[in-house]
Structure formats: C-alpha cells, structure tokens
PDB file of N, CA and C in Angstrom:
ATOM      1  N   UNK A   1     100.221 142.357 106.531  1.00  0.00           N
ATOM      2  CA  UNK A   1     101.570 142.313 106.007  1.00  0.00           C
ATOM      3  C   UNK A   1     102.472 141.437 106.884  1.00  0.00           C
ATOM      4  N   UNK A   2     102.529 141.274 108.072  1.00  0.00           N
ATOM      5  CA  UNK A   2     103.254 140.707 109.550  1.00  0.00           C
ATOM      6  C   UNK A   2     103.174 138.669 109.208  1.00  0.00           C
ATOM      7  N   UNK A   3     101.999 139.180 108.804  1.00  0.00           N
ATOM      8  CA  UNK A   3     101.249 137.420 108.505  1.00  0.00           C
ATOM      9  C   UNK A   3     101.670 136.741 106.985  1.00  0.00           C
ATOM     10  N   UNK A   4     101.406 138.186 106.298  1.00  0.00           N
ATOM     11  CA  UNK A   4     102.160 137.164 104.796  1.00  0.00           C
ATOM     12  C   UNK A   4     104.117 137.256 105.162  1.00  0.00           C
ATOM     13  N   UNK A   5     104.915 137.633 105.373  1.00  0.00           N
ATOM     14  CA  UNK A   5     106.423 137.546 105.946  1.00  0.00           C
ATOM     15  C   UNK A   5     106.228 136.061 106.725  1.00  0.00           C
ATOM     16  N   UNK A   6     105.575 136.376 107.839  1.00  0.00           N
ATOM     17  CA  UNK A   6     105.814 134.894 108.749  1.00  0.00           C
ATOM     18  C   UNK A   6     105.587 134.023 107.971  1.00  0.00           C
ATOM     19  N   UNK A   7     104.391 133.764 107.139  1.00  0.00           N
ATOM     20  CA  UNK A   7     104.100 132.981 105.936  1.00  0.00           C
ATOM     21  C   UNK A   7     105.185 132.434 105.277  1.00  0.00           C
ATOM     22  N   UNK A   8     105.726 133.578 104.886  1.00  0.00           N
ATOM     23  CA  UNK A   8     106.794 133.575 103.371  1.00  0.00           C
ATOM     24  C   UNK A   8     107.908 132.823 104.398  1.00  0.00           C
ATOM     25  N   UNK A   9     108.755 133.431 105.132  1.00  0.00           N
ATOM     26  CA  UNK A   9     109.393 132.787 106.568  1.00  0.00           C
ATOM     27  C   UNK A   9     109.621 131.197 106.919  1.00  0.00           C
ATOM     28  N   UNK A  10     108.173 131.233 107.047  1.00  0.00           N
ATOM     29  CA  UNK A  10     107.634 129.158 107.265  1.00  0.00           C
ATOM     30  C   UNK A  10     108.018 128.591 106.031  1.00  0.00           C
ATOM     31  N   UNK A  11     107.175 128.855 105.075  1.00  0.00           N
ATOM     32  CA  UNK A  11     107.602 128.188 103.879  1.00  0.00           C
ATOM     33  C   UNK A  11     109.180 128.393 103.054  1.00  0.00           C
ATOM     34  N   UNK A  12     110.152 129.071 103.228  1.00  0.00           N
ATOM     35  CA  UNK A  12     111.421 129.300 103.173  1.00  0.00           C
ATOM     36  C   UNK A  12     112.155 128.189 104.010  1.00  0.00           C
ATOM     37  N   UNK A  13     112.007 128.257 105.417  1.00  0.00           N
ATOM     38  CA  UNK A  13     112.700 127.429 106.064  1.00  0.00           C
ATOM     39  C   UNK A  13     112.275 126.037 106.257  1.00  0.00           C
ATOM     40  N   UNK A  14     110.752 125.639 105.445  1.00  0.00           N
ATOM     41  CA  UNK A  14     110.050 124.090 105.223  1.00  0.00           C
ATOM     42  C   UNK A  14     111.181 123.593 104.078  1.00  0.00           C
ATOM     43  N   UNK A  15     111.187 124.742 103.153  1.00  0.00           N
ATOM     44  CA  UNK A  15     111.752 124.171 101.857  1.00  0.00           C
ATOM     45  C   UNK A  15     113.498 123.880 102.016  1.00  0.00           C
ATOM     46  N   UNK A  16     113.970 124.137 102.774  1.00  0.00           N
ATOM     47  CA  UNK A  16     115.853 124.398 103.112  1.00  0.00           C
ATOM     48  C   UNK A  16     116.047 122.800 103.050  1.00  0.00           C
ATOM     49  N   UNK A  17     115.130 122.400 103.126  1.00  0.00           N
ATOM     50  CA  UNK A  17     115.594 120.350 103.946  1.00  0.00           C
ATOM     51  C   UNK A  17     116.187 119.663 102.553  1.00  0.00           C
ATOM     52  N   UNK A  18     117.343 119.226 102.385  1.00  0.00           N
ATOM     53  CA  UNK A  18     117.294 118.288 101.060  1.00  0.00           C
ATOM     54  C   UNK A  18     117.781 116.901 101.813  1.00  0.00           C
ATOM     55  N   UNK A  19     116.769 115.735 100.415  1.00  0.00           N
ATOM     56  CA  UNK A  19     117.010 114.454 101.090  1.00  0.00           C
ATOM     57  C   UNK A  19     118.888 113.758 101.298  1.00  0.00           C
ATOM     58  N   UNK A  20     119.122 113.457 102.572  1.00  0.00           N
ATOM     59  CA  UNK A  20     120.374 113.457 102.917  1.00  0.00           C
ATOM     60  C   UNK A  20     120.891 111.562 103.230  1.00  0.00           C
ATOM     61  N   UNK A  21     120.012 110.749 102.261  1.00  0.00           N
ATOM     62  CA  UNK A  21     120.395 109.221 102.467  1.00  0.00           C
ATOM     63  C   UNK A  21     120.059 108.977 101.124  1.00  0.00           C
ATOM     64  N   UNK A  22     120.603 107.894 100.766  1.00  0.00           N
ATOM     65  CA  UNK A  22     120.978 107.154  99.369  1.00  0.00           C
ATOM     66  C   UNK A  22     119.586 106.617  99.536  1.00  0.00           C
ATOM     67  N   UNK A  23     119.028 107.055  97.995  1.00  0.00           N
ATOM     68  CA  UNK A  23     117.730 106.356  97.522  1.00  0.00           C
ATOM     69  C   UNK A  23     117.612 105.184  96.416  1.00  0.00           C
ATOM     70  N   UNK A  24     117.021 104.126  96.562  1.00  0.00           N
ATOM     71  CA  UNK A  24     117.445 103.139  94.998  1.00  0.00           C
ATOM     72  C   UNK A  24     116.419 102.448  94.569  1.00  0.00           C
ATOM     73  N   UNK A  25     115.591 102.760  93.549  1.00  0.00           N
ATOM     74  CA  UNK A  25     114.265 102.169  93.053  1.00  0.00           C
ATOM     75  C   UNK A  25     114.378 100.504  93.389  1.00  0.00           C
ATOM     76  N   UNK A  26     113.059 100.511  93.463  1.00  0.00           N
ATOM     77  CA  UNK A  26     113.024  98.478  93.741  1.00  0.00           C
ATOM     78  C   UNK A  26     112.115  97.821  92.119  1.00  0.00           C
ATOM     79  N   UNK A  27     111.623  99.243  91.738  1.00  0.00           N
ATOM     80  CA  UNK A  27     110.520  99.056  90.512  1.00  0.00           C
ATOM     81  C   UNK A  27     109.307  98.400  91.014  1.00  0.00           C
ATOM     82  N   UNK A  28     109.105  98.364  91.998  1.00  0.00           N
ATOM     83  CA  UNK A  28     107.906  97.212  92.309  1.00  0.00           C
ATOM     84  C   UNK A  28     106.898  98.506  92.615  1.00  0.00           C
ATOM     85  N   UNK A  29     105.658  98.869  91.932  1.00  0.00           N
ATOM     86  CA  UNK A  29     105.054  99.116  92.630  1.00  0.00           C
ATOM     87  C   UNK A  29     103.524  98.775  92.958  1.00  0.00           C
ATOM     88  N   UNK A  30     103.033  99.111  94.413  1.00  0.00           N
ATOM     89  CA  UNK A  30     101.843  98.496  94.818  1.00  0.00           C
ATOM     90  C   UNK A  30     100.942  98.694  94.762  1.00  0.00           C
ATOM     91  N   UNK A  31     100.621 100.337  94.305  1.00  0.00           N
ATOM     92  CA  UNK A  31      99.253 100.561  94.177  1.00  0.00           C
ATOM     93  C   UNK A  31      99.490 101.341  92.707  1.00  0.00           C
ATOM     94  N   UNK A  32      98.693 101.260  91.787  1.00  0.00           N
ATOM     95  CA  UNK A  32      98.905 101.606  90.136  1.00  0.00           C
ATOM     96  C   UNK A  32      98.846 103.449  90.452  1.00  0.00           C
ATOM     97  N   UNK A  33      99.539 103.442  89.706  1.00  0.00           N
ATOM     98  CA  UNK A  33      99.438 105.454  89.960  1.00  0.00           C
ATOM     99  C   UNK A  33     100.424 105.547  90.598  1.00  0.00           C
ATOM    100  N   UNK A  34     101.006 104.929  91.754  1.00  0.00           N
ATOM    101  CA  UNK A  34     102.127 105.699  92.728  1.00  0.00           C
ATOM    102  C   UNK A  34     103.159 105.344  91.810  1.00  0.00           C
ATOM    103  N   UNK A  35     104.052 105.717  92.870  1.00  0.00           N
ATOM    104  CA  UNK A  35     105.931 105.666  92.407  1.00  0.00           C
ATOM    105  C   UNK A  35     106.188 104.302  92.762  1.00  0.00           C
ATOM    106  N   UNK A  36     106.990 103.161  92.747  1.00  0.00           N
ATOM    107  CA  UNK A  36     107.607 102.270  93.310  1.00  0.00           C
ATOM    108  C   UNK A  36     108.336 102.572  94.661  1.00  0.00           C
ATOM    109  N   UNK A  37     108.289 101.280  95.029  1.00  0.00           N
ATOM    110  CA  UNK A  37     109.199 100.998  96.541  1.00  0.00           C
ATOM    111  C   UNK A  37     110.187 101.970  96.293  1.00  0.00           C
ATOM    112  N   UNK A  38     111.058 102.106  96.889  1.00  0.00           N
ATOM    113  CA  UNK A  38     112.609 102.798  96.839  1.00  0.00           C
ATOM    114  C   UNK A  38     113.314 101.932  98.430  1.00  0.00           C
ATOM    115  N   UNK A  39     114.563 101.599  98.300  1.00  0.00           N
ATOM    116  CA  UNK A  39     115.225 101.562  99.312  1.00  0.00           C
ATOM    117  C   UNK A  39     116.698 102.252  99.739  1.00  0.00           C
ATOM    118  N   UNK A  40     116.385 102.829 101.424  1.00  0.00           N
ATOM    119  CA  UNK A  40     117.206 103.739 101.587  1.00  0.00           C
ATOM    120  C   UNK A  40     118.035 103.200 102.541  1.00  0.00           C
ATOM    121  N   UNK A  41     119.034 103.543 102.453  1.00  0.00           N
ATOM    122  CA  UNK A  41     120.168 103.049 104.211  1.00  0.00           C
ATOM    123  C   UNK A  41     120.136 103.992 105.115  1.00  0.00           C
ATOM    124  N   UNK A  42     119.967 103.879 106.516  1.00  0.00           N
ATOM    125  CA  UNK A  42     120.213 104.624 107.378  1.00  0.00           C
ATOM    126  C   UNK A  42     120.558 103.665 108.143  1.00  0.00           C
ATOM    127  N   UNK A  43     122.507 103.721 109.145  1.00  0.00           N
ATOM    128  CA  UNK A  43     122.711 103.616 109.789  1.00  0.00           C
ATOM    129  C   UNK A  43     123.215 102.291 109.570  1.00  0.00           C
ATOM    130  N   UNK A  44     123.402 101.578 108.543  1.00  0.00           N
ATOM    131  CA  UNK A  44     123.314 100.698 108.388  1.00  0.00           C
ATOM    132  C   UNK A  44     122.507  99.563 107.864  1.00  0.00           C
ATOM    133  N   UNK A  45     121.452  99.947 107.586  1.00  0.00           N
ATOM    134  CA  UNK A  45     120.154  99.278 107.970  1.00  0.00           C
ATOM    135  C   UNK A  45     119.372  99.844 106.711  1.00  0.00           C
ATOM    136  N   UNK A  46     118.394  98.488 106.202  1.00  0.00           N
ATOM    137  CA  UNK A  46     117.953  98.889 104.758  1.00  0.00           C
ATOM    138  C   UNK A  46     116.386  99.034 105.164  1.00  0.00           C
ATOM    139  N   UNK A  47     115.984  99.941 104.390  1.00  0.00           N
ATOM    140  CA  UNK A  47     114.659 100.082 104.567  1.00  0.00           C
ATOM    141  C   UNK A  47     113.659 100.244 103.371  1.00  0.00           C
ATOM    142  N   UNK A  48     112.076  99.862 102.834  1.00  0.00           N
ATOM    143  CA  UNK A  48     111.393  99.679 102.112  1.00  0.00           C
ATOM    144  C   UNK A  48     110.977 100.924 102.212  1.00  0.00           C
ATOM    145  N   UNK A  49     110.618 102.265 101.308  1.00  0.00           N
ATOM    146  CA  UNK A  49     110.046 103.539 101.710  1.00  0.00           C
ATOM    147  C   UNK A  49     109.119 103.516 100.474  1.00  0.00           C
ATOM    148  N   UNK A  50     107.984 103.753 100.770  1.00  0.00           N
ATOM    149  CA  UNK A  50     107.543 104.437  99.426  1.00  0.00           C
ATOM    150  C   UNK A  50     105.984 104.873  99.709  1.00  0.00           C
ATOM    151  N   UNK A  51     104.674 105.114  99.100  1.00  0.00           N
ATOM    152  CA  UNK A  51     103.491 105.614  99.089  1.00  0.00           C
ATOM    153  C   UNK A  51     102.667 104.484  99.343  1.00  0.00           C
ATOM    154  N   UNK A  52     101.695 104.585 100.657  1.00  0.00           N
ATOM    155  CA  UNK A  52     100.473 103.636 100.913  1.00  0.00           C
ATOM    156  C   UNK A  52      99.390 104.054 101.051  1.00  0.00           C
ATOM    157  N   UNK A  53      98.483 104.046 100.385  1.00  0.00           N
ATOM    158  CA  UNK A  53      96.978 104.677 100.294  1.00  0.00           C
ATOM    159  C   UNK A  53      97.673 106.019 100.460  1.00  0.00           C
ATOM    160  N   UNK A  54      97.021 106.834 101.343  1.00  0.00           N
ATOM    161  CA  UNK A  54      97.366 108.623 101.559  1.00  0.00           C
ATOM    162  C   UNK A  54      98.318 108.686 102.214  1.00  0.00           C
ATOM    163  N   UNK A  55      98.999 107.604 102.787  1.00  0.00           N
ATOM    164  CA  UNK A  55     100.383 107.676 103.469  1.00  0.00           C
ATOM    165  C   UNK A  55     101.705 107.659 102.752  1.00  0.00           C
ATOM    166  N   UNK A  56     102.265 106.986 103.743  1.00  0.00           N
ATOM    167  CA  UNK A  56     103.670 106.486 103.036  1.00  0.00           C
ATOM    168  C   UNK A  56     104.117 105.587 104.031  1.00  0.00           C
ATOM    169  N   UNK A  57     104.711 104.277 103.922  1.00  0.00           N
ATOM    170  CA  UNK A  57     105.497 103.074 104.673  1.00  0.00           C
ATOM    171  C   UNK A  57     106.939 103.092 104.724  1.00  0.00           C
ATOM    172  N   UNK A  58     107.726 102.856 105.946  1.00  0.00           N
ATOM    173  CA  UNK A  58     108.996 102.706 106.138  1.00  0.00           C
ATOM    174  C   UNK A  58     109.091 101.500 106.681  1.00  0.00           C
ATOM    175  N   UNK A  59     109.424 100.644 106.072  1.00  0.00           N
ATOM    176  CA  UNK A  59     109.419  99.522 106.771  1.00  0.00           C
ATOM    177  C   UNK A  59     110.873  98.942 106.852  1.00  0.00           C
ATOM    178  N   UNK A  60     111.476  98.377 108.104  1.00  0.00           N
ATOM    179  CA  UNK A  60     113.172  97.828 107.943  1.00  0.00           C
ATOM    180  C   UNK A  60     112.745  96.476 106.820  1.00  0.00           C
ATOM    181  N   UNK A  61     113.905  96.333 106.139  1.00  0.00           N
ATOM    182  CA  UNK A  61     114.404  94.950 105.473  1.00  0.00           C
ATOM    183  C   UNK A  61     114.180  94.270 106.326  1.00  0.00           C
ATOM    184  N   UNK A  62     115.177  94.253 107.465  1.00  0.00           N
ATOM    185  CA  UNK A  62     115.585  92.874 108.649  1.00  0.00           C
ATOM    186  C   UNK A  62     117.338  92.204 107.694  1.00  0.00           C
ATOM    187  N   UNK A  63     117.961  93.186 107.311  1.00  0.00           N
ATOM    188  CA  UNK A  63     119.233  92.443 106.668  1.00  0.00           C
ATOM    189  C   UNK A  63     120.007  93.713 106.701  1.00  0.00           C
ATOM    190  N   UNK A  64     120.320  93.656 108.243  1.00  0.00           N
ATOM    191  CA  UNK A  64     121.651  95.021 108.883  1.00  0.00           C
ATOM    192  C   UNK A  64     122.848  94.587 108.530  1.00  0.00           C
ATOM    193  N   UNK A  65     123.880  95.608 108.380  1.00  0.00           N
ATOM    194  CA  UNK A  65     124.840  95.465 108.836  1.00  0.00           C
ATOM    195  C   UNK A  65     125.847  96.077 109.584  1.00  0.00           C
ATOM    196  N   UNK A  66     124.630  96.778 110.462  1.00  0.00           N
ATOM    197  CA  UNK A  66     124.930  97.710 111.918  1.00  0.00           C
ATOM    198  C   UNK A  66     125.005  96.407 113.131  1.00  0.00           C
ATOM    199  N   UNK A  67     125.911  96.231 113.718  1.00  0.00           N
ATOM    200  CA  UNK A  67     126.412  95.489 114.593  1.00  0.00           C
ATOM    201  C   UNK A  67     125.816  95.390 116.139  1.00  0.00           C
ATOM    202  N   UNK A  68     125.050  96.839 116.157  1.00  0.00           N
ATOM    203  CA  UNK A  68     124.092  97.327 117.549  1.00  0.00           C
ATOM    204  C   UNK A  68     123.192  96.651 117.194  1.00  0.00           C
ATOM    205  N   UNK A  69     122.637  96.462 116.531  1.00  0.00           N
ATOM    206  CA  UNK A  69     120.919  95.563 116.297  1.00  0.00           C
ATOM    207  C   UNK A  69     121.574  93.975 116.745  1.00  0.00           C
ATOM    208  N   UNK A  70     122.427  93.592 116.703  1.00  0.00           N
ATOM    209  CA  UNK A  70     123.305  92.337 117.169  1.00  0.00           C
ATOM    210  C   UNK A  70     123.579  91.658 117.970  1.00  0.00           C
ATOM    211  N   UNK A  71     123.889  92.746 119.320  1.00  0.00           N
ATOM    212  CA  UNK A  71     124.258  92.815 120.778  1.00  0.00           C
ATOM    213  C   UNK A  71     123.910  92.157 121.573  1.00  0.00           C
ATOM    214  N   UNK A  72     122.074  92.365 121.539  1.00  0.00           N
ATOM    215  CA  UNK A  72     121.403  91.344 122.297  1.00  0.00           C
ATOM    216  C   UNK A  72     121.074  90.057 122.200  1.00  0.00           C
ATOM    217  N   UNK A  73     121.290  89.313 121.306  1.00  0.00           N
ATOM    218  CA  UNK A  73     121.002  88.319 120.917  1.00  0.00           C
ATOM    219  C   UNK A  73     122.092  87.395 120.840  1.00  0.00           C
TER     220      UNK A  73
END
C-alpha cells in the first residue's frame, strides 16, 4: 500500500509541469510518422524542437535577439 501512494505521489507531481514557452509549427517534417519541427523562444533566442529517431532535437536558429549572445564579439 506505502508503494502504490509513493507511486500515485510521483506520477501526480510528474504530471503538475505545463509547457511554459510559445510553440509555432514550421510544418516541415523529417521523419514520416512524427509531428513537424515546432519553434520555441526562450530568452530571446529561437530554437528548432521536435522528434529524432527515439529522441528529440533542440537545436538554436543562430538569429537572437538577446543582446548577451552579442557581448563577446
């Protein structure tokens, strides 16, 4: 009984997370069956997200307009 609660517990507080950045289809997608690209902003900064083989890829654009990626150069 101790083990199904902790159970129930874990999976309660896995599920609490909702996605908290702007998502926007690209329609492109790369492998037949998945979802398409999507691109999200964080921080400024655009990124390629979507399903690769059993994974998934985040890859930056490279077209910020966060001013810290800037600095050094």
């Amino acid at each position: 009984m101790k083990t199904l609660f902790i159970a129930v517990m874990l999976l309660t507080l896995a599920s609490c997370y909702e996605p908290n950045v702007e998502t926007k289809s690209t329609g492109y997608v790369i492998n037949a069956g998945r979802d398409p690209l999507n691109v999200i902003n964080v921080d400024g900064c655009q990124y390629l997200y979507g399903d690769w083989g059993s994974g998934t890829v985040l890859a930056h654009k490279g077209n910020c307009t966060n001013p810290e990626h800037y600095e050094n150069n």
